[in-house]
Protein backbone atom coordinates (compact mmCIF):
# COMPACT_ATOMS: atom_id res chain seq x y z
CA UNK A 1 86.63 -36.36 -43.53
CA UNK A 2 84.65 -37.42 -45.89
CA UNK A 3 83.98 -41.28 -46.14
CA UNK A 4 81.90 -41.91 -49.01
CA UNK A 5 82.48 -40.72 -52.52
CA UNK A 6 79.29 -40.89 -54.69
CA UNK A 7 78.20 -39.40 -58.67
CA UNK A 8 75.18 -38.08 -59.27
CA UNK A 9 73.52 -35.68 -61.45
CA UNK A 10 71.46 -32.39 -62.03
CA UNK A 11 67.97 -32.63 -63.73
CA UNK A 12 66.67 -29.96 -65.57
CA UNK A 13 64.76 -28.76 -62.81
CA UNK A 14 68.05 -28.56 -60.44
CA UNK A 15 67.24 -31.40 -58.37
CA UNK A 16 70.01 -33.45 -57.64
CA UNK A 17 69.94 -36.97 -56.26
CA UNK A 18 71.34 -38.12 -52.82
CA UNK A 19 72.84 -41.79 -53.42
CA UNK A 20 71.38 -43.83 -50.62
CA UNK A 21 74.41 -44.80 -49.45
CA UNK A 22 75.52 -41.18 -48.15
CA UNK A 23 71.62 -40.38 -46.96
CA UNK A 24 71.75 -43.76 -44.83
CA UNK A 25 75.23 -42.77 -43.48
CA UNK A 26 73.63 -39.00 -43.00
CA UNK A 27 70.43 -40.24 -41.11
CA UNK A 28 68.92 -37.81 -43.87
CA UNK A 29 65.26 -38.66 -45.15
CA UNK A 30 63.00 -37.38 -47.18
CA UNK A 31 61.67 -33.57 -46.31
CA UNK A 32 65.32 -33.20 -44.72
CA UNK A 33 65.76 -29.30 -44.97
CA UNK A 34 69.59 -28.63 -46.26
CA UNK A 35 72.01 -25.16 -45.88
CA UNK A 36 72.83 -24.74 -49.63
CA UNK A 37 76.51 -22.62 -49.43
CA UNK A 38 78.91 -22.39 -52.34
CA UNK A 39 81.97 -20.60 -52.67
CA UNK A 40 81.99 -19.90 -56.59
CA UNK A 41 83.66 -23.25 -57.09
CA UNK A 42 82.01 -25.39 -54.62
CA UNK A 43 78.85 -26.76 -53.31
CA UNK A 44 78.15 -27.92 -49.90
CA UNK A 45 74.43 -29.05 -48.53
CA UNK A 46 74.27 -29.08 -44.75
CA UNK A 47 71.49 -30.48 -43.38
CA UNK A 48 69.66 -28.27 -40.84
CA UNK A 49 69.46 -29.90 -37.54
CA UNK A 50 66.81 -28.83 -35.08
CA UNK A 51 68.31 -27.12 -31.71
CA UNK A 52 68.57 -29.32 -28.49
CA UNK A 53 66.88 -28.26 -25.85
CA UNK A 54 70.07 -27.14 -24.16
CA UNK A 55 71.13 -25.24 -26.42
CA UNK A 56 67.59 -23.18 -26.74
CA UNK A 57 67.46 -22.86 -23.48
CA UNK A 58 70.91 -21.55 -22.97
CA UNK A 59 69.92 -18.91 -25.94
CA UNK A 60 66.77 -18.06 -23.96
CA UNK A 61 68.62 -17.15 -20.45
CA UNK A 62 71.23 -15.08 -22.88
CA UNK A 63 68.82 -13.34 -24.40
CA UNK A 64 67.07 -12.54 -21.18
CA UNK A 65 70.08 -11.02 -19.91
CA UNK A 66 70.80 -9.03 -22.62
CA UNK A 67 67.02 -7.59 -22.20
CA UNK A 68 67.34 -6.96 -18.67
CA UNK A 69 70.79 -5.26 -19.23
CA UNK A 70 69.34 -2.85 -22.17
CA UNK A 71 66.14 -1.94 -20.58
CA UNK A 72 63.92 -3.43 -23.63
CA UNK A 73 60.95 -2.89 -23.59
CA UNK A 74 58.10 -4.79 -25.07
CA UNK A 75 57.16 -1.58 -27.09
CA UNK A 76 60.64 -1.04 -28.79
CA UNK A 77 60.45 -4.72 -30.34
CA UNK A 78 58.86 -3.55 -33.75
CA UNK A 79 61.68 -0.95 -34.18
CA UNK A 80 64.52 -3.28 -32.87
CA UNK A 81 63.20 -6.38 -35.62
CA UNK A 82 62.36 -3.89 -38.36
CA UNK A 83 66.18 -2.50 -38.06
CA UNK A 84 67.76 -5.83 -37.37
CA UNK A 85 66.05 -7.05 -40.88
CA UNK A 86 67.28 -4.18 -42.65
CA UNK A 87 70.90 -4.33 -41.40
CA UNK A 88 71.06 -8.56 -42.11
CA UNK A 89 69.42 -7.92 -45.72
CA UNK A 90 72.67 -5.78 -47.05
């Protein structure tokens, strides 16, 4: 829900200003990194919040599994990124 409604504009560089109001009620400062997603109507910045520790480490002892299930090894790595680039790039 959103709580604070704000105008600002586009320069002619496409830098837009964030009205201090909505950074303050963000916790956003400057060098915040943003998500920039529209859907052809719409823009939405998300900031981009660093993992918790939890939540690495959960993705670590997944990951692990999923190694140990599949018989990985360290020399198929190069093959598995290369392919995993190409199929998220289409």
């Amino acid at each position: 829900m959103m709580s604070s409604i704000q105008i600002t504009s586009m320069t002619t560089k496409g830098q837009v200003v964030i009205p201090s109001e909505i950074r303050k009620e963000l916790s956003v400062a400057s060098g915040t990194k943003f998500v920039v997603l529209s859907d052809g109507k719409n823009i939405l910045l998300k900031p981009i919040e660093k993992p918790k520790m939890e939540q690495f480490k959960e993705l670590q002892k997944r990951s692990l599994a999923i190694v140990k299930k599949t018989a990985i090894k360290k020399s198929d790595l190069p093959k598995l990124i290369k392919k995993a680039r190409l199929e998220n790039s289409n």
